[in-house]
C-alpha atoms as a PDB file:
ATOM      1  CA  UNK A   1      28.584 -38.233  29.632  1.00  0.00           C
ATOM      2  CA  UNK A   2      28.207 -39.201  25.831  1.00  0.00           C
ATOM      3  CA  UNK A   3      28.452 -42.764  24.715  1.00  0.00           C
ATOM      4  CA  UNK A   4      30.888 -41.885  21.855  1.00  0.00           C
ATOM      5  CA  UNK A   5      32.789 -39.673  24.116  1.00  0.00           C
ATOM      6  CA  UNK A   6      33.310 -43.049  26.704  1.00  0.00           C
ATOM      7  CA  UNK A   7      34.746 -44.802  23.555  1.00  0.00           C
ATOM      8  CA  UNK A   8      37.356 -42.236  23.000  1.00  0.00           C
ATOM      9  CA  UNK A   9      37.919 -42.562  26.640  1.00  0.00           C
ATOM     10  CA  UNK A  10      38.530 -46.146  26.746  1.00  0.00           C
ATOM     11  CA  UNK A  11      40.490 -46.088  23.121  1.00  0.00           C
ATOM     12  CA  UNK A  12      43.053 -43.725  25.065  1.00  0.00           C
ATOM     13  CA  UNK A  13      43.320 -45.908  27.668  1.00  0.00           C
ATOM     14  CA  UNK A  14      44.210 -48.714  25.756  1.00  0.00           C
ATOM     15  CA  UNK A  15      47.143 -47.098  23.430  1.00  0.00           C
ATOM     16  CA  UNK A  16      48.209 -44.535  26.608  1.00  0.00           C
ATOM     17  CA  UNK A  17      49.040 -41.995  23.720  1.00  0.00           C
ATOM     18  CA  UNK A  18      46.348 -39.244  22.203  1.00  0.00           C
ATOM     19  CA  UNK A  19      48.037 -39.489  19.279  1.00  0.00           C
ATOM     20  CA  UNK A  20      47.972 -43.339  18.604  1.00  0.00           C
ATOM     21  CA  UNK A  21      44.213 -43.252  20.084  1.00  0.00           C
ATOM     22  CA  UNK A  22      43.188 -40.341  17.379  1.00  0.00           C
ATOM     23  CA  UNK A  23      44.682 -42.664  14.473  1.00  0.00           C
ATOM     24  CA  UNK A  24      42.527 -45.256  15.412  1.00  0.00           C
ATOM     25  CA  UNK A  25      39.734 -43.703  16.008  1.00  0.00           C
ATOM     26  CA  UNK A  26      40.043 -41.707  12.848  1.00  0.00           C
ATOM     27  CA  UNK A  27      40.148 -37.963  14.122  1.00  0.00           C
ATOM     28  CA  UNK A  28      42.361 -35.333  14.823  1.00  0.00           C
ATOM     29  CA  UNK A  29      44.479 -35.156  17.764  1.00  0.00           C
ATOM     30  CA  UNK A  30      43.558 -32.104  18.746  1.00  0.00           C
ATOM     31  CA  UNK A  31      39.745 -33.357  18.492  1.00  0.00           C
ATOM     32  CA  UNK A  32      40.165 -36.267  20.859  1.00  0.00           C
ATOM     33  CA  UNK A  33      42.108 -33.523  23.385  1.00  0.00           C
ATOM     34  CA  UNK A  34      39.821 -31.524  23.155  1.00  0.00           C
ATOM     35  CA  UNK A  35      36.909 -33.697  24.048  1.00  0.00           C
ATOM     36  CA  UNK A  36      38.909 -35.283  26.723  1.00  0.00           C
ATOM     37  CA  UNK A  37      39.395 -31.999  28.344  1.00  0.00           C
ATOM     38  CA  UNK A  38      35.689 -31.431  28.197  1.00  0.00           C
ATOM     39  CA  UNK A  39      34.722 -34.914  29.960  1.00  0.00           C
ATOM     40  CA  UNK A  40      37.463 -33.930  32.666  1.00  0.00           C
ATOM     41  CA  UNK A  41      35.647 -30.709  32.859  1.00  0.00           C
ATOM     42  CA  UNK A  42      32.498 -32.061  33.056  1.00  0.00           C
ATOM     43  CA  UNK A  43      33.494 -34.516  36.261  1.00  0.00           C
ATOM     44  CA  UNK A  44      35.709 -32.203  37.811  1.00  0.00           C
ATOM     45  CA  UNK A  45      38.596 -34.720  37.997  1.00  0.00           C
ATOM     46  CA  UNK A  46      41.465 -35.192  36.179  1.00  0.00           C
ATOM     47  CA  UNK A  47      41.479 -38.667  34.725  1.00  0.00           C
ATOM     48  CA  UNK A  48      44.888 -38.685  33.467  1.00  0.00           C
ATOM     49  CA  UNK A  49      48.471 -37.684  34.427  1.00  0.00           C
ATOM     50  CA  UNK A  50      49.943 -36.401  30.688  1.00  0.00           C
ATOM     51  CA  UNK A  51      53.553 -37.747  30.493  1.00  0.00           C
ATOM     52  CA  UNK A  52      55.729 -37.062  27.037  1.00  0.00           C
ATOM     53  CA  UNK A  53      55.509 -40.231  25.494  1.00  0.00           C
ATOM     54  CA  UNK A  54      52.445 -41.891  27.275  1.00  0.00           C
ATOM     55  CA  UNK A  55      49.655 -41.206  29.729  1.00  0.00           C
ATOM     56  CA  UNK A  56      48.919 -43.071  32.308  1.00  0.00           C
ATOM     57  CA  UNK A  57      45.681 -43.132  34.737  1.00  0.00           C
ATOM     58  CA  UNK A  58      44.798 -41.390  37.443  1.00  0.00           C
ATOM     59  CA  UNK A  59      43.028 -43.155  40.537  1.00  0.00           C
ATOM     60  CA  UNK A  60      39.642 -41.345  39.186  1.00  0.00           C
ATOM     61  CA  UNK A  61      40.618 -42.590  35.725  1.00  0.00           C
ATOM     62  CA  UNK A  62      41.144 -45.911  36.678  1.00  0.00           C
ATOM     63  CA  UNK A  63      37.244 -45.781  38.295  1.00  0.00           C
ATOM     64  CA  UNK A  64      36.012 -44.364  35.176  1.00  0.00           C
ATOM     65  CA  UNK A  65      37.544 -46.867  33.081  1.00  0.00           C
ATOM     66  CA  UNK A  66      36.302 -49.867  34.755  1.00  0.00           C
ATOM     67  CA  UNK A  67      32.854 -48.863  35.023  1.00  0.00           C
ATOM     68  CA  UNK A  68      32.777 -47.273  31.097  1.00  0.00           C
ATOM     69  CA  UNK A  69      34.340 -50.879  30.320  1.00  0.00           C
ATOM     70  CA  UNK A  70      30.432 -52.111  31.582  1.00  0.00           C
ATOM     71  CA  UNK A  71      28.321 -49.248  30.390  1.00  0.00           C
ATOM     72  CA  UNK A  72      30.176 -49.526  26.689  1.00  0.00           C
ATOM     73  CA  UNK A  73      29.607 -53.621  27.163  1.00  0.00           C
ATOM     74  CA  UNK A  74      26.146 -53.403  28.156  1.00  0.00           C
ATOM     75  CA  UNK A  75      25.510 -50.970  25.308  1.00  0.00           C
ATOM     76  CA  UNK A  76      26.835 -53.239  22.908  1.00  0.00           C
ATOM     77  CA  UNK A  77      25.096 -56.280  24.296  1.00  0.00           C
ATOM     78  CA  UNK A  78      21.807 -54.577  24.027  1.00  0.00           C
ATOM     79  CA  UNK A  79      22.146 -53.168  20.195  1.00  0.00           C
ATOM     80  CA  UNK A  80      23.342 -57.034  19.038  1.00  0.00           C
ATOM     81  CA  UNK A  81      20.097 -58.038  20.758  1.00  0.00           C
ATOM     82  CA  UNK A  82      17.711 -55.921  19.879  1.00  0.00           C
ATOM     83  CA  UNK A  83      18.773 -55.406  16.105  1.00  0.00           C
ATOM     84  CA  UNK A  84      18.283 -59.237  15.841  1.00  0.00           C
ATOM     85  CA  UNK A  85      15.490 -60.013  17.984  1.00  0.00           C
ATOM     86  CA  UNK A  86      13.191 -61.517  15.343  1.00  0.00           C
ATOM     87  CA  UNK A  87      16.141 -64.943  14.784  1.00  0.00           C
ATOM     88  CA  UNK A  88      18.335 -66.514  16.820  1.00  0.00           C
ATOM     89  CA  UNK A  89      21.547 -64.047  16.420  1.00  0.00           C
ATOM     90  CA  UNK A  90      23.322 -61.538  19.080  1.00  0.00           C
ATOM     91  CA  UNK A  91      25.522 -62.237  21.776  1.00  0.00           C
ATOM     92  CA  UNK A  92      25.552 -64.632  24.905  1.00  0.00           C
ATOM     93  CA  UNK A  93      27.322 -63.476  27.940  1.00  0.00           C
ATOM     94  CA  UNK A  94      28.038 -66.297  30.493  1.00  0.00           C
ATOM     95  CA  UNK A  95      29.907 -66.041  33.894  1.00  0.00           C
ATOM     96  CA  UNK A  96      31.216 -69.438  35.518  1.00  0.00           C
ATOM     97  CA  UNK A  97      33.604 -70.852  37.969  1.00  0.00           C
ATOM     98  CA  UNK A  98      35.966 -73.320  38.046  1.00  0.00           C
ATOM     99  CA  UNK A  99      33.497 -76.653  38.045  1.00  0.00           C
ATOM    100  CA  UNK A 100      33.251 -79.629  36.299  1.00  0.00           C
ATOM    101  CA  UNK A 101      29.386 -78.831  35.056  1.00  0.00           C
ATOM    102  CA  UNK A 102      31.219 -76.167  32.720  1.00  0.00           C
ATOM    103  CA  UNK A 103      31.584 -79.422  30.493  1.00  0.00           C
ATOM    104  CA  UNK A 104      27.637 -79.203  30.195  1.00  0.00           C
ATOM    105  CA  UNK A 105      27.639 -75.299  29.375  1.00  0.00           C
ATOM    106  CA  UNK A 106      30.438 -76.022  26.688  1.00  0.00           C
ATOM    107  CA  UNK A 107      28.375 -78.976  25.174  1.00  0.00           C
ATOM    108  CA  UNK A 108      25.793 -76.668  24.598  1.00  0.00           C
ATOM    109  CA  UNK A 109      27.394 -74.015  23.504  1.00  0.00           C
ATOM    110  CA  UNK A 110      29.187 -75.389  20.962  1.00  0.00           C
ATOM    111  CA  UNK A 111      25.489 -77.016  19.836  1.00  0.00           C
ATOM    112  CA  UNK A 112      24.462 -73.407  19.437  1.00  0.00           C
ATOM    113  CA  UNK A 113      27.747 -72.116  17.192  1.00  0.00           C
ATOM    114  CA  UNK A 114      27.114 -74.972  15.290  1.00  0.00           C
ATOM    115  CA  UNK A 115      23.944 -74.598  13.797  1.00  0.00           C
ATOM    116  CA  UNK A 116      23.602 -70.107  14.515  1.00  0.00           C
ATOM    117  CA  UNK A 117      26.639 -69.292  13.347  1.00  0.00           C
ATOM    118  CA  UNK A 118      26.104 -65.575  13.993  1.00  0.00           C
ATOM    119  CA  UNK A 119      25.736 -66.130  17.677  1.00  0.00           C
ATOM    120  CA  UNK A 120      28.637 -64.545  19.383  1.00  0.00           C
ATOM    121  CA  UNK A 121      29.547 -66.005  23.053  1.00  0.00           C
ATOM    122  CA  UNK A 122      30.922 -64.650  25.961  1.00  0.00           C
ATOM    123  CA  UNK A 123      32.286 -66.566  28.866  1.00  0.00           C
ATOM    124  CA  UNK A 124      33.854 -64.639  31.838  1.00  0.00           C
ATOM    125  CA  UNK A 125      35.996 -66.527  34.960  1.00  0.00           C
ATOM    126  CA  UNK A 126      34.713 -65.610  38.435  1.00  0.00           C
ATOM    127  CA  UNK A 127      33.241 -66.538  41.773  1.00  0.00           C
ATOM    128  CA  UNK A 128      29.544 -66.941  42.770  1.00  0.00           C
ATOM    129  CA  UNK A 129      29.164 -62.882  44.242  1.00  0.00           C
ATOM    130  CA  UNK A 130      31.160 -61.384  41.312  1.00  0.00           C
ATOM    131  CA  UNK A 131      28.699 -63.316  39.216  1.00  0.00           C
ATOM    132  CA  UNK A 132      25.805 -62.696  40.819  1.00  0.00           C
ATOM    133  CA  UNK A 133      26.917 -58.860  40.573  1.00  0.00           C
ATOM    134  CA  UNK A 134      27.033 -59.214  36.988  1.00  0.00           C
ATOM    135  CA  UNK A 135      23.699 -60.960  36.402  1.00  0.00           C
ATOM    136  CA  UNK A 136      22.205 -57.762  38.560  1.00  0.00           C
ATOM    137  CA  UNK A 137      23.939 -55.207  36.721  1.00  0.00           C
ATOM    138  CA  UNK A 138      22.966 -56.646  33.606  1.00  0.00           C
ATOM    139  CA  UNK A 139      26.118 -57.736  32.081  1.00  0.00           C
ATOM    140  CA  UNK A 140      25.872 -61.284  31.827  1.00  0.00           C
ATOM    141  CA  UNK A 141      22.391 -63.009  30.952  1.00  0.00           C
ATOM    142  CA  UNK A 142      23.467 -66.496  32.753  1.00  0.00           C
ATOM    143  CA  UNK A 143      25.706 -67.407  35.526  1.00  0.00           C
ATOM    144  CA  UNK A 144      26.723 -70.921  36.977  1.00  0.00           C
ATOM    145  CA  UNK A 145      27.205 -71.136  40.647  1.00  0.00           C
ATOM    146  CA  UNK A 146      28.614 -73.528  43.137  1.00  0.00           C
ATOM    147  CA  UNK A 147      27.653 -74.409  46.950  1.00  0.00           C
ATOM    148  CA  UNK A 148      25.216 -73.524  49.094  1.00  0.00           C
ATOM    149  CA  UNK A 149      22.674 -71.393  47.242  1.00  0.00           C
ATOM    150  CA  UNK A 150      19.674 -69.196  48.813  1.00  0.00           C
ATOM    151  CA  UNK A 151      16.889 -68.569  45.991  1.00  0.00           C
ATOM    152  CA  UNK A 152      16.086 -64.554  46.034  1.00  0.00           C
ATOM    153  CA  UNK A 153      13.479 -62.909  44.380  1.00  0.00           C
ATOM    154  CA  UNK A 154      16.563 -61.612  42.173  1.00  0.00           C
ATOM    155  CA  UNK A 155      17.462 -65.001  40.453  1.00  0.00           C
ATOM    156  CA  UNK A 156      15.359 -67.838  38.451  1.00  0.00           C
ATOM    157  CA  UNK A 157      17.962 -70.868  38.957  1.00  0.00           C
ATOM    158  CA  UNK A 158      18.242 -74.848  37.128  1.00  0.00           C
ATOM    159  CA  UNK A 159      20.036 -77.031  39.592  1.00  0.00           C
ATOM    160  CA  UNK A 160      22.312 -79.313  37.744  1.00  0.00           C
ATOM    161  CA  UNK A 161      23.228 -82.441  37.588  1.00  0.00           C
ATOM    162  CA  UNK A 162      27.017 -82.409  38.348  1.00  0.00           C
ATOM    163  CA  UNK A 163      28.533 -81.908  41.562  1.00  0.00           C
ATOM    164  CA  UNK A 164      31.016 -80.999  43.346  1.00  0.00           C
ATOM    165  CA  UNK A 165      33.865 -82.960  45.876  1.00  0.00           C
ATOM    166  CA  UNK A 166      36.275 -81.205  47.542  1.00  0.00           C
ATOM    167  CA  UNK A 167      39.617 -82.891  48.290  1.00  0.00           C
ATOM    168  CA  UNK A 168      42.958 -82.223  48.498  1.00  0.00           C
ATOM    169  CA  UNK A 169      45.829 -82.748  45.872  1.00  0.00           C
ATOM    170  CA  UNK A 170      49.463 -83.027  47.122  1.00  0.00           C
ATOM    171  CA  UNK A 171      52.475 -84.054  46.106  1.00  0.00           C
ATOM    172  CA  UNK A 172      53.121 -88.212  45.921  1.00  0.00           C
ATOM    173  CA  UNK A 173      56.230 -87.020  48.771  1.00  0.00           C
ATOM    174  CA  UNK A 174      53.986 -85.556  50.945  1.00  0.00           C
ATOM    175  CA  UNK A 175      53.448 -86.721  54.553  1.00  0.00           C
ATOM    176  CA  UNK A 176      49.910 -86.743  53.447  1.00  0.00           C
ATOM    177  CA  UNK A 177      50.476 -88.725  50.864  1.00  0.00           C
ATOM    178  CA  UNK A 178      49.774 -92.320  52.008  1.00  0.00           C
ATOM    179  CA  UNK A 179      46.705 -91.585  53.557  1.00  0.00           C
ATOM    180  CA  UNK A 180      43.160 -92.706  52.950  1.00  0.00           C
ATOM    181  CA  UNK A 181      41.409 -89.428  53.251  1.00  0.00           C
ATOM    182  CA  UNK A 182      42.224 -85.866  54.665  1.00  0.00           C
ATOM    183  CA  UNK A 183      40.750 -83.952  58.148  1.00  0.00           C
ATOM    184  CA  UNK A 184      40.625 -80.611  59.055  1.00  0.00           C
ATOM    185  CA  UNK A 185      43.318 -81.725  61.913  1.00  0.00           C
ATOM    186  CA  UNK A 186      45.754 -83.118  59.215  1.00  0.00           C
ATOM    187  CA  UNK A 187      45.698 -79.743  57.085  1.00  0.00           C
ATOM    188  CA  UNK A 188      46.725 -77.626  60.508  1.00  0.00           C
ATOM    189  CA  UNK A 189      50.245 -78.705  59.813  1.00  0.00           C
ATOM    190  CA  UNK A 190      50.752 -77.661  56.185  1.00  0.00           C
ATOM    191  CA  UNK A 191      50.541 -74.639  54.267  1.00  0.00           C
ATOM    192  CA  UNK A 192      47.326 -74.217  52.363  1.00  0.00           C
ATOM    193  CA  UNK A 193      46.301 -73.160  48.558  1.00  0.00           C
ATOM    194  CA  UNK A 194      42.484 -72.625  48.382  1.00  0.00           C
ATOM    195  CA  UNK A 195      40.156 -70.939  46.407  1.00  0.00           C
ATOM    196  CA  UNK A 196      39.050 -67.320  46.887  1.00  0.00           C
ATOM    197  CA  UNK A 197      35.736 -68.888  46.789  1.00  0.00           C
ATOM    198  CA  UNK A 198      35.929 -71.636  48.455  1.00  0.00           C
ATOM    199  CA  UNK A 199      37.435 -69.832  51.283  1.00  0.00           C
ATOM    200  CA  UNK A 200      34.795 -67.707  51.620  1.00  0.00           C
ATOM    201  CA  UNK A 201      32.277 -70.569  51.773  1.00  0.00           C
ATOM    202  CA  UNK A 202      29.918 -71.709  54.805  1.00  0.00           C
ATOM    203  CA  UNK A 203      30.525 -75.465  53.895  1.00  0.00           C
ATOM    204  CA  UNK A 204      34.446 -74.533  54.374  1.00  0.00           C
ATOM    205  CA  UNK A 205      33.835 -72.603  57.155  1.00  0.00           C
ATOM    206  CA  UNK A 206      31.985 -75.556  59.242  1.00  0.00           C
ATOM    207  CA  UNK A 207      33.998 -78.177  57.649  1.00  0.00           C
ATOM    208  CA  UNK A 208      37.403 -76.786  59.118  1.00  0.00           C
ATOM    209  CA  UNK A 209      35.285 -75.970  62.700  1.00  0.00           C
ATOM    210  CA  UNK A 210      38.311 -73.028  63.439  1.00  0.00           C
ATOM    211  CA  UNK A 211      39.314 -71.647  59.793  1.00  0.00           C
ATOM    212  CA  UNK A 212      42.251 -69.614  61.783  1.00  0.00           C
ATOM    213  CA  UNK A 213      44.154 -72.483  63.027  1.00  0.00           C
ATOM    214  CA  UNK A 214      44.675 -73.237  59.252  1.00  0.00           C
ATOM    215  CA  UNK A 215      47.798 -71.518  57.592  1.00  0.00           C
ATOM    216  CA  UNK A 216      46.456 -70.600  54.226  1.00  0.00           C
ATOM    217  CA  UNK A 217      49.370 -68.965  52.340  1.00  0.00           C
ATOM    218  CA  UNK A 218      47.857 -68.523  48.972  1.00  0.00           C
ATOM    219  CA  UNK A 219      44.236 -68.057  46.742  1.00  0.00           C
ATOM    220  CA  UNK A 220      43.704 -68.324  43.587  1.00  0.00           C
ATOM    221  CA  UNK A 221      40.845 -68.147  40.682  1.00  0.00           C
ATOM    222  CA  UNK A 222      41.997 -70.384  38.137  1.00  0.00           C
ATOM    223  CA  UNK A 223      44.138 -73.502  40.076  1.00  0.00           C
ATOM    224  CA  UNK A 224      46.307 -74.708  37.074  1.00  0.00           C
ATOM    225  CA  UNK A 225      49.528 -72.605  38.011  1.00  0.00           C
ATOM    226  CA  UNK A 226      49.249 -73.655  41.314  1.00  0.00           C
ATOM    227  CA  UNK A 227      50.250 -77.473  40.620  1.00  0.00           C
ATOM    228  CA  UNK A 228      53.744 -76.357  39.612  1.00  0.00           C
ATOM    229  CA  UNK A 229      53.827 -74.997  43.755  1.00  0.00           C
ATOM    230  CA  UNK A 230      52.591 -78.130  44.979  1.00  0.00           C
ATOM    231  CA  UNK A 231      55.244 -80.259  43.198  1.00  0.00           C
ATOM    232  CA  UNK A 232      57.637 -77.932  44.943  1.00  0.00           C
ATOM    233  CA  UNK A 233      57.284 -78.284  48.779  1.00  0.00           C
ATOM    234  CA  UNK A 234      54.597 -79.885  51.858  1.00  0.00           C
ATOM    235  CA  UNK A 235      51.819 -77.600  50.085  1.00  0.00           C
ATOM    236  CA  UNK A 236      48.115 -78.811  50.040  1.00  0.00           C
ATOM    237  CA  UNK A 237      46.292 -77.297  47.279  1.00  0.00           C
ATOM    238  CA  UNK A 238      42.204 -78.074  48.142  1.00  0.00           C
ATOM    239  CA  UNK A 239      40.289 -77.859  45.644  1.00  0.00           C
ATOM    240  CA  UNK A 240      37.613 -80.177  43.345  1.00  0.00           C
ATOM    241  CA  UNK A 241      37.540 -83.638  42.577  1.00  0.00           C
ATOM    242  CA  UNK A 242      37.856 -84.146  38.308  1.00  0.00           C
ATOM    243  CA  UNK A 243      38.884 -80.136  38.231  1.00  0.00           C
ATOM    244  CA  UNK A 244      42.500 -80.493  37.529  1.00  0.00           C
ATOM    245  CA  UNK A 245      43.401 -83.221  35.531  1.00  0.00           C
ATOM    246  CA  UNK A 246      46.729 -84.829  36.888  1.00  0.00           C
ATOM    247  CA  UNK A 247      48.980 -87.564  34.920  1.00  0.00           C
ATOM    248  CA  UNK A 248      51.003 -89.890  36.284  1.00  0.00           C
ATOM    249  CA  UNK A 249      54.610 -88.031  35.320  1.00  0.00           C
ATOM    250  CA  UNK A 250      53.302 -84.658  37.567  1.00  0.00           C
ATOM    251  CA  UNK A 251      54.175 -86.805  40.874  1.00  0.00           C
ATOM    252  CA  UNK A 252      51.025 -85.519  42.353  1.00  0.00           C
ATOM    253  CA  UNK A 253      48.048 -87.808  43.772  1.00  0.00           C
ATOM    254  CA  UNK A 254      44.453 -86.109  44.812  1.00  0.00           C
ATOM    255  CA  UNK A 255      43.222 -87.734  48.605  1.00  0.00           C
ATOM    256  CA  UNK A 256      39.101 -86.817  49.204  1.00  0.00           C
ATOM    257  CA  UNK A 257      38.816 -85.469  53.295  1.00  0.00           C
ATOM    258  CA  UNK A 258      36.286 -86.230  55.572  1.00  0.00           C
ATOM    259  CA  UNK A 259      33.952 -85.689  56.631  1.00  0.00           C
ATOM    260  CA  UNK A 260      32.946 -84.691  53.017  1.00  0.00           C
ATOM    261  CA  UNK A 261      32.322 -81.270  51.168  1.00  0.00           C
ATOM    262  CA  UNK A 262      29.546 -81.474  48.689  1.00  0.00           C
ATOM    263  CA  UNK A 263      28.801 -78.209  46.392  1.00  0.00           C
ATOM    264  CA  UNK A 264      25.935 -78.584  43.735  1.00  0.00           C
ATOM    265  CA  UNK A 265      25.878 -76.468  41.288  1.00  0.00           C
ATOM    266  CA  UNK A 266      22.695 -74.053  39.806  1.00  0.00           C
ATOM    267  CA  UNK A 267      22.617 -72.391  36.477  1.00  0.00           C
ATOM    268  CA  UNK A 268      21.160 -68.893  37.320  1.00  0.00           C
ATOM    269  CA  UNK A 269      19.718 -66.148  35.458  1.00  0.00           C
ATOM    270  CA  UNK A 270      17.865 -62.707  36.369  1.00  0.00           C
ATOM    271  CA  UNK A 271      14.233 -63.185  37.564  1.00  0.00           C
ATOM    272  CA  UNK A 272      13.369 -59.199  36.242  1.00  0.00           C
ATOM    273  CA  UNK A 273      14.825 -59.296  32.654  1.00  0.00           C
ATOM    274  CA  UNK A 274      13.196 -60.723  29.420  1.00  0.00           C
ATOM    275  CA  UNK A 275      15.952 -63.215  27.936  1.00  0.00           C
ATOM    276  CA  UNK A 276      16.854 -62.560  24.362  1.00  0.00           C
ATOM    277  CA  UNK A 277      16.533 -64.999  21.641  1.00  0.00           C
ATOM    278  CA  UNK A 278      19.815 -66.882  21.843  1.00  0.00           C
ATOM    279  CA  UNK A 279      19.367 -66.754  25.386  1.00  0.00           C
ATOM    280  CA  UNK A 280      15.838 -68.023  25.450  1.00  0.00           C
ATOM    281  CA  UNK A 281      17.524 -71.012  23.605  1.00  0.00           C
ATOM    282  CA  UNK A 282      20.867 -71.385  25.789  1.00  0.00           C
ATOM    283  CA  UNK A 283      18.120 -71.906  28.424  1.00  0.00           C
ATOM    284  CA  UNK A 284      15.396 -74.089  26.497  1.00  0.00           C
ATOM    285  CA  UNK A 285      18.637 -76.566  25.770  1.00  0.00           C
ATOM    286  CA  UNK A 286      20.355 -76.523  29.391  1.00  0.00           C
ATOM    287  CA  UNK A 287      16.696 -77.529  30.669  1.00  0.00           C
ATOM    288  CA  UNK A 288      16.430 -79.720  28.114  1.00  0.00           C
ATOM    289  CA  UNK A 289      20.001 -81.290  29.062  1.00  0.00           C
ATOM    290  CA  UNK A 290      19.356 -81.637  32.474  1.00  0.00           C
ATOM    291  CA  UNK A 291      15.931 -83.203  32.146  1.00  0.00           C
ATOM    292  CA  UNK A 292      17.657 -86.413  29.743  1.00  0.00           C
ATOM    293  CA  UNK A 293      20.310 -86.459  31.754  1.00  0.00           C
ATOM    294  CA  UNK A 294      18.078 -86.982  35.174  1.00  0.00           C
ATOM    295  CA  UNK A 295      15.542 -89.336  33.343  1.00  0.00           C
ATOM    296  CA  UNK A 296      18.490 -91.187  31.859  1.00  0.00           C
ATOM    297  CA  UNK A 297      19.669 -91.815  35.874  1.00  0.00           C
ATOM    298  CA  UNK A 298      15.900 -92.916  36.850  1.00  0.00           C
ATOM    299  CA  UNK A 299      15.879 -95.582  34.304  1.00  0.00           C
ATOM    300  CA  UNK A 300      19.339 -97.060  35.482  1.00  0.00           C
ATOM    301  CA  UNK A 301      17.833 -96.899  39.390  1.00  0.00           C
ATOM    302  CA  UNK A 302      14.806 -99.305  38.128  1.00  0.00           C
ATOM    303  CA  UNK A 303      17.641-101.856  36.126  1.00  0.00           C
END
């Protein structure tokens, strides 16, 4: 398969119409056909079902798509990097979770716009094993993680400074409500909104002893839609201390559970891959960051 065939591939894919894909591309229609049929040919698979006003995917084209999607990202990546190794330039590709230690990554990020204004950054949404994936696969250079963490020979890793408490946010007409804290025993009665990762987590998983006598009715990656549920109805949305900011008109109060759930979280990064300049940086600042920010709490201990 050919790079700049892949590209035509994808451009298809996005305007689902040869024709509309050859304009933008800037080649005939019969061209682009032409080559399609050849990549087709090539994979023995048809990768798209040919309708009269739009195409539409078949379940090989779908596969293709997704993984040309990385090998034209990763491609890219690597040109921006290499073509301006010698300053601080290219792109930064950063995956993260929902966690309040993104406020660090941000800070430094926007340090780095600032003053190397050619630096383009990336910042992709997921949990810690679609990150993790990523950082492997080489299409992201850093990744921040939450909970329990095993070092591998894979990963070089910066613990930071921010962590995580789990509680639970309901609505101020709750049962719950009125209560100091939250057990495992109190959630058994109520539907549950959790996170796909947080589900999926030992500290969860010992925390709530018997994870099946909880009636989890919905998962999510991002948790701000999910508020608008919990003012509904006798829902318990568990999730982060500090992570969704809630105001005194949204009728919702956040209650911490015991015993408590403590995730720290790591900024990690491949072990086996030389960082780029503007990554070297990223990395040279977060340390930096993190080493104030823990000498800062040392001198208030000895106040």
């Amino acid at each position: 398969m050919e790079l700049r065939v892949l590209r035509y591939f994808l451009a298809v894919c996005e305007a689902k119409n040869i024709s509309k894909a050859a304009d933008v591309l800037h080649i005939s229609q019969p061209s682009l056909s032409r080559q399609l049929k050849n990549l087709e040919d090539e994979l023995g698979v048809t990768l798209f079902y040919r309708g009269h006003q739009e195409i539409t995917l078949t379940q090989e084209g779908y596969y293709l798509q997704e993984h040309a999607e990385e090998i034209v990202s990763l491609t890219n990546k690597t040109q921006q990097n290499l073509r301006h190794s010698k300053i601080v330039s290219g792109e930064l590709y950063i995956g993260a979770g929902e966690s309040v230690a993104i406020k660090r990554v941000m800070t430094i990020i926007n340090e780095i716009l600032q003053n190397y204004p050619q630096v383009k950054i990336h910042v992709f949404n997921g949990n810690s094993a679609m990150i993790e994936g990523k950082i492997e696969r080489g299409l992201l250079d850093f990744g921040i993680t939450m909970g329990q963490y095993d070092t591998t020979q894979n990963f070089n890793s910066l613990t930071l400074p921010e962590s995580n408490e789990y509680g639970v946010i309901v609505n101020k007409d709750h049962p719950l409500a009125n209560q100091s804290y939250i057990t495992p025993e109190d959630l058994q009665n109520f539907p549950i909104i959790i996170s796909k990762h947080t589900a999926d987590s030992d500290n969860f998983r010992d925390w709530c002893i018997d994870p099946q006598k909880l009636n989890i009715v919905a998962t999510f990656n991002l948790p701000d839609n999910l508020q608008y549920l919990v003012k509904k109805g006798q829902y318990c949305l568990l999730i982060y201390k500090d992570l969704l900011p809630i105001s005194p008109k949204d009728n919702l109060c956040f209650l911490p559970i015991q015993p408590k759930i403590i995730d720290h979280n790591r900024l990690i990064c491949s072990s086996r891959v030389q960082l780029s300049n503007v990554a070297s940086l990223f990395l040279k600042m977060m340390r930096d960051s993190v080493r104030n920010k823990n000498q800062f709490r040392d001198k208030q201990k000895t106040i």
